[in-house]
C-alpha atoms as a PDB file:
ATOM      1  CA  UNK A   1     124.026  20.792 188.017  1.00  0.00           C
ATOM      2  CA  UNK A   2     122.973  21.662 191.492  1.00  0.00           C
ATOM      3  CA  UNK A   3     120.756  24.212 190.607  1.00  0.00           C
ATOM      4  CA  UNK A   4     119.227  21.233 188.122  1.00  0.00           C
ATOM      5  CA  UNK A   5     118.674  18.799 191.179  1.00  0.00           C
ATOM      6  CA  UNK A   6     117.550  21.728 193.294  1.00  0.00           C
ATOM      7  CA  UNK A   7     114.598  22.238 191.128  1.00  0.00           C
ATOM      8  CA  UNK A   8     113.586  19.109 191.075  1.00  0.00           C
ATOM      9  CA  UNK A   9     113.713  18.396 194.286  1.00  0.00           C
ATOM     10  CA  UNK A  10     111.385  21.567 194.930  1.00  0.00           C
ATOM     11  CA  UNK A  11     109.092  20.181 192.006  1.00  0.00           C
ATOM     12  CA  UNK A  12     108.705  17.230 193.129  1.00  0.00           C
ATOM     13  CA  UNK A  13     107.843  18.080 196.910  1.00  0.00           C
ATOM     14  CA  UNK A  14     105.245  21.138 194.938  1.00  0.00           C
ATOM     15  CA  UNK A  15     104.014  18.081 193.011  1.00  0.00           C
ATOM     16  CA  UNK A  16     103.538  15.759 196.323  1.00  0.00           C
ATOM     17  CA  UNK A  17     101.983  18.457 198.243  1.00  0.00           C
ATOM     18  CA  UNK A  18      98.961  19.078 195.448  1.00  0.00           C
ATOM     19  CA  UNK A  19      98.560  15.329 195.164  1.00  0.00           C
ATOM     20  CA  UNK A  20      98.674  14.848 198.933  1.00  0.00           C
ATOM     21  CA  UNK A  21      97.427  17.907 200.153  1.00  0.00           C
ATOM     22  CA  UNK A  22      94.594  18.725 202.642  1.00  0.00           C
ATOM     23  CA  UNK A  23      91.692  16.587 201.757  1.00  0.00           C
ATOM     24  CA  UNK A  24      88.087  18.126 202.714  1.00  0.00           C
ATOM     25  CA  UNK A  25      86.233  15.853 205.215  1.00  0.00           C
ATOM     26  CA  UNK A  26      82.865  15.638 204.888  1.00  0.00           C
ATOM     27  CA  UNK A  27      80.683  16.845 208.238  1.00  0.00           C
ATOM     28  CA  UNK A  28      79.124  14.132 209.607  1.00  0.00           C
ATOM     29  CA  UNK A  29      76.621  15.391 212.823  1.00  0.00           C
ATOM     30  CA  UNK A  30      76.706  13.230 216.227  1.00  0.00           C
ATOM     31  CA  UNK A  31      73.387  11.827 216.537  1.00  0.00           C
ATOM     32  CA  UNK A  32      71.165  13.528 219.281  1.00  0.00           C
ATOM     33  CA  UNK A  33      70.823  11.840 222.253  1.00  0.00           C
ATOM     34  CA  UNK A  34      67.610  10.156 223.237  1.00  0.00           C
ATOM     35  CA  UNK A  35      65.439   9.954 226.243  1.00  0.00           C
ATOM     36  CA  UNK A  36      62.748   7.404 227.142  1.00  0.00           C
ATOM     37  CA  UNK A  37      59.194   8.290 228.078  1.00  0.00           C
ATOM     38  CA  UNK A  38      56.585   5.953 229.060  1.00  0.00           C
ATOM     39  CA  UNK A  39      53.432   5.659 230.650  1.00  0.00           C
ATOM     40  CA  UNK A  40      49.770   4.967 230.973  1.00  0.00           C
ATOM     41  CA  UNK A  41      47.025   6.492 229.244  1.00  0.00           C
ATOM     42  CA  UNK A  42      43.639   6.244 230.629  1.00  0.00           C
ATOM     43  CA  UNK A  43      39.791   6.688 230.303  1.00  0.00           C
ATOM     44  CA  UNK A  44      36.159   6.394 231.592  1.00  0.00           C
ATOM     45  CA  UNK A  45      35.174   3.228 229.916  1.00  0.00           C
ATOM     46  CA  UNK A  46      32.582   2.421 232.449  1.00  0.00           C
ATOM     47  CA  UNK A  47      30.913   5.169 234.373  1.00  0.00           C
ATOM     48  CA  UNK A  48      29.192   2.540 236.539  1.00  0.00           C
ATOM     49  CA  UNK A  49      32.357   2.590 238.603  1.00  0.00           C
ATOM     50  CA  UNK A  50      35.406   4.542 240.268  1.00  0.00           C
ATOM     51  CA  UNK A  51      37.739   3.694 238.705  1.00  0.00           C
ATOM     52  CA  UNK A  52      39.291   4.782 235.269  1.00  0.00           C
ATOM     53  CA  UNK A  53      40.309   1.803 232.580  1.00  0.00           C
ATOM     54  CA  UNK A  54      43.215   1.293 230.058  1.00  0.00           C
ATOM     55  CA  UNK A  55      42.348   2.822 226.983  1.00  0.00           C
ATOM     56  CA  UNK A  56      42.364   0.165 223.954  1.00  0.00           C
ATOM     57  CA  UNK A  57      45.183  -1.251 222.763  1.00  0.00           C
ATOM     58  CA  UNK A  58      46.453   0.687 219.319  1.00  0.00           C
ATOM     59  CA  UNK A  59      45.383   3.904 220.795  1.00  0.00           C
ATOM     60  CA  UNK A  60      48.033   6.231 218.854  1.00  0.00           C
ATOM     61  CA  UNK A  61      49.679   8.919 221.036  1.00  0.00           C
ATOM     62  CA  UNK A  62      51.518  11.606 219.146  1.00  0.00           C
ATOM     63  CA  UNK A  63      54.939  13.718 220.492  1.00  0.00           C
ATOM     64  CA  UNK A  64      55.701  16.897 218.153  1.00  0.00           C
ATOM     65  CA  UNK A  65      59.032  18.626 218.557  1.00  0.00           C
ATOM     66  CA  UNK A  66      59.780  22.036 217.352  1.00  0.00           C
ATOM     67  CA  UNK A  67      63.615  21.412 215.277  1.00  0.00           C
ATOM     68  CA  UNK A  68      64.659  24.761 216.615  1.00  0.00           C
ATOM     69  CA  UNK A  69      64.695  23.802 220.100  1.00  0.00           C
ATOM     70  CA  UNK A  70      67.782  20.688 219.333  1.00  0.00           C
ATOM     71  CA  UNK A  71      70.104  23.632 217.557  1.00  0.00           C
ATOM     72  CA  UNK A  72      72.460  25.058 219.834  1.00  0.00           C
ATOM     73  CA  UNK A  73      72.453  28.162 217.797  1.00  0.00           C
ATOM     74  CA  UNK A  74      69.383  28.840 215.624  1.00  0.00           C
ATOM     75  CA  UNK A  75      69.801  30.361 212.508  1.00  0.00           C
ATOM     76  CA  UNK A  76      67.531  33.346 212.371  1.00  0.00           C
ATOM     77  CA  UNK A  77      64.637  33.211 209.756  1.00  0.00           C
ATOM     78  CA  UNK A  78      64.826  29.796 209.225  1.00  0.00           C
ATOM     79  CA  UNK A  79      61.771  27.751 209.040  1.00  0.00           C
ATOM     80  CA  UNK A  80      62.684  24.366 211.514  1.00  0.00           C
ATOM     81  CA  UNK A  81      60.363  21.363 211.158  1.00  0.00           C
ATOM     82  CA  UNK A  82      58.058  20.074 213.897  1.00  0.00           C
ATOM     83  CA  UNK A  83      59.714  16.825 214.296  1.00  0.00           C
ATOM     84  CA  UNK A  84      56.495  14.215 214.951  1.00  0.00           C
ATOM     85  CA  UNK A  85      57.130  10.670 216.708  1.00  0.00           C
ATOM     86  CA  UNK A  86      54.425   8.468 217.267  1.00  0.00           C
ATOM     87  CA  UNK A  87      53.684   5.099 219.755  1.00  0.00           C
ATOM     88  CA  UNK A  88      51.140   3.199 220.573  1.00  0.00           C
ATOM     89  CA  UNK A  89      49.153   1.988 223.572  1.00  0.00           C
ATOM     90  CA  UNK A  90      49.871  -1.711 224.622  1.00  0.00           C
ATOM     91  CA  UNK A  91      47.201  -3.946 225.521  1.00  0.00           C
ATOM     92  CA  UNK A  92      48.194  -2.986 229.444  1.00  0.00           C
ATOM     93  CA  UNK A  93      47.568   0.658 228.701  1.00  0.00           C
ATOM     94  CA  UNK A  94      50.796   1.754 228.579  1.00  0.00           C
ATOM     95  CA  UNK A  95      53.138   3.284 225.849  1.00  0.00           C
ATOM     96  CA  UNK A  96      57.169   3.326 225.972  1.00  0.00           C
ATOM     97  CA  UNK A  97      58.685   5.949 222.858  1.00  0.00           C
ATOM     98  CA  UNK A  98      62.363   7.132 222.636  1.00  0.00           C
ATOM     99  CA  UNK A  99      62.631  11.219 221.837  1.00  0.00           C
ATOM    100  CA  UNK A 100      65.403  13.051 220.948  1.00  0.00           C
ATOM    101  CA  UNK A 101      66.848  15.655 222.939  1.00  0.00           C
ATOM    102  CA  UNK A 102      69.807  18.436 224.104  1.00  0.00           C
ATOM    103  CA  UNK A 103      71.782  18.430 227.440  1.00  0.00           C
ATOM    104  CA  UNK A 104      71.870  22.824 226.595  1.00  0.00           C
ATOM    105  CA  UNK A 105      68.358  23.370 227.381  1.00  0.00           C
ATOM    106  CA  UNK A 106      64.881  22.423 228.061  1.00  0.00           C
ATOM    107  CA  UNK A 107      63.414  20.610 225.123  1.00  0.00           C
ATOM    108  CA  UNK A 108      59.712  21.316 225.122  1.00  0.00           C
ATOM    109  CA  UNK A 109      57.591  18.420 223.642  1.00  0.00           C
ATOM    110  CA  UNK A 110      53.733  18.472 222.830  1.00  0.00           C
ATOM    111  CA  UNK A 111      51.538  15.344 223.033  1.00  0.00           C
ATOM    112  CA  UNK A 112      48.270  15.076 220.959  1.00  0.00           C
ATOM    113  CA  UNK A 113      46.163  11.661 222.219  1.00  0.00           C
ATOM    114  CA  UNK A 114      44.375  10.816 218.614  1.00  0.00           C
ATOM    115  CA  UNK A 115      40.754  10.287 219.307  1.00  0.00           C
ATOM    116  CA  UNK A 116      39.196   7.124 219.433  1.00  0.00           C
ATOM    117  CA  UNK A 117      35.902   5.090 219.288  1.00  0.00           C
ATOM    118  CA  UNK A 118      34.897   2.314 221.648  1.00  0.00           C
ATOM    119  CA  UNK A 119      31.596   1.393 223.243  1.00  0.00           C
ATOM    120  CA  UNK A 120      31.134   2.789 226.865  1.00  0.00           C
ATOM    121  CA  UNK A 121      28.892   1.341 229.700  1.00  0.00           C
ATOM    122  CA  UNK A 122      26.689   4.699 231.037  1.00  0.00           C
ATOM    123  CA  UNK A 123      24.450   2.021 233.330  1.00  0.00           C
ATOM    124  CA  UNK A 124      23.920  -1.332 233.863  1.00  0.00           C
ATOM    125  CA  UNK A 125      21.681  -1.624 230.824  1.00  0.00           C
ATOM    126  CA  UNK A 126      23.039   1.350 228.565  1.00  0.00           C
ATOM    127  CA  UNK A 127      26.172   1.191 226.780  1.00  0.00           C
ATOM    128  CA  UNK A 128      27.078   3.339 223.966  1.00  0.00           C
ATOM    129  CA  UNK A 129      29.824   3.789 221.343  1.00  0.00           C
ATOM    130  CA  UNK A 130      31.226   7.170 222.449  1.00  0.00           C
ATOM    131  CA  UNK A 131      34.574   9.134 220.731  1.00  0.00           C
ATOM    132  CA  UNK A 132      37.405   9.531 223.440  1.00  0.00           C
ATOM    133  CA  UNK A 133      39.038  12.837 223.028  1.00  0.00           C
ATOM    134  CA  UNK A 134      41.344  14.622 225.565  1.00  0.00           C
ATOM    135  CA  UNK A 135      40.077  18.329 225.834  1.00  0.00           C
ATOM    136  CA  UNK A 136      43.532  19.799 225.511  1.00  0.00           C
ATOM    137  CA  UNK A 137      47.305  18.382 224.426  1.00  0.00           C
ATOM    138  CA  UNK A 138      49.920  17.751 227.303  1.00  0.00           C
ATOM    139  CA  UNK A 139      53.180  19.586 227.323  1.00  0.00           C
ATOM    140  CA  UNK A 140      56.440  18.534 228.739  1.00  0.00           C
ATOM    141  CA  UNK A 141      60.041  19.058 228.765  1.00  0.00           C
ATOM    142  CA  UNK A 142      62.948  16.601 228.165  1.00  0.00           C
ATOM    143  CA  UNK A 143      66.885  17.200 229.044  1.00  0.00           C
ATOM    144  CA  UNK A 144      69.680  14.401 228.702  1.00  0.00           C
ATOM    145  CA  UNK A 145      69.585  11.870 230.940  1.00  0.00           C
ATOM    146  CA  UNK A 146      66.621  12.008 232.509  1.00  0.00           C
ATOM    147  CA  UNK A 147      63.858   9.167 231.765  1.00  0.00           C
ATOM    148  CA  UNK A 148      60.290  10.365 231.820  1.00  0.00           C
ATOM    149  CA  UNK A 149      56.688   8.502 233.133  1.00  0.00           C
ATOM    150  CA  UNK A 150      53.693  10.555 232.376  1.00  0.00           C
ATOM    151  CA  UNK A 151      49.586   9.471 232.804  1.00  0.00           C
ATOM    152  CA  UNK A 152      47.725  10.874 230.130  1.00  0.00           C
ATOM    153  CA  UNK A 153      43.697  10.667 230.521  1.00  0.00           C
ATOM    154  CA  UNK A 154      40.631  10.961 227.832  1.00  0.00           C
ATOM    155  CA  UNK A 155      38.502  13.302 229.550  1.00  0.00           C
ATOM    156  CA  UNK A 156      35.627  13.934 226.457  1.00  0.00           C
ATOM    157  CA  UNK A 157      33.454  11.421 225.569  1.00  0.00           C
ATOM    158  CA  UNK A 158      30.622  12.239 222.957  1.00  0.00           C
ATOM    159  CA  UNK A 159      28.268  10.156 221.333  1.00  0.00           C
ATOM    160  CA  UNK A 160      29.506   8.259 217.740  1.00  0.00           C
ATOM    161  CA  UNK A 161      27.090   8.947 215.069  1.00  0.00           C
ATOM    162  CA  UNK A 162      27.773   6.977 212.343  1.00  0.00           C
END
């Protein structure tokens, strides 16, 4: 008889162990933490003075980040994304955009200024609609905890043919 109770007593723990037994939690990642970069993005709007203007309110400005560069331990032959935020330009000329980042390195970032068209005063007496380009992209780093203000200028103007 205690052999009997024995058994069951060892079944019944067997039997609570499968039914209670190590569950697998699902991963869920931290979210990266961000840093804030704003600025003022400016152009020659009228060459009849000094002084460089606010470029139009809308302006796009584009921030591309290689995926690679928030992995503490890159997988070899994987192909990351180029993570792409975007702002735009408020009617004061200047842009505020939160970015991800890493507090184990240097996250490099790339900004592309999208082109745009807008009529340009060359004299007095001569205005033109001219495309505003910037002749290269800006480049940058971001670590954690650090905020980030950055003037980015138009520096190309060509005539708009339409």
């Amino acid at each position: 008889m205690k052999n009997i109770i024995s058994i069951m007593l060892i079944a019944a723990f067997g039997v609570m162990l499968v039914f209670t037994g190590c569950k697998e939690e699902e991963y869920t990642p931290e979210p990266l933490p961000m840093v804030t970069v704003s600025g003022q993005v400016l152009t020659e709007l009228d060459l009849t003075n000094a002084v460089a203007e606010r470029v139009p309110a809308g302006t796009t400005i584009i921030f591309r980040i290689n995926a690679r560069d928030l992995v503490a331990v890159p997988i070899v032959g994987y192909a990351y994304q180029t993570l792409q935020y975007e702002t735009t330009v408020g009617a004061d000329g200047t842009f505020t955009i939160q970015l991800p980042t890493v507090n184990f390195n240097a996250v490099p970032v790339e900004v592309v200024l999208n082109p745009f068209v807008k009529e340009q005063t060359i004299a007095a007496d001569n205005k033109k609609e001219m495309v505003f380009e910037s002749s290269s992209n800006y480049n940058f780093t971001t670590t954690e905890g650090e905020d980030y203000y950055k003037v980015y200028v138009y520096d190309v103007f060509t005539i708009y043919e339409y």
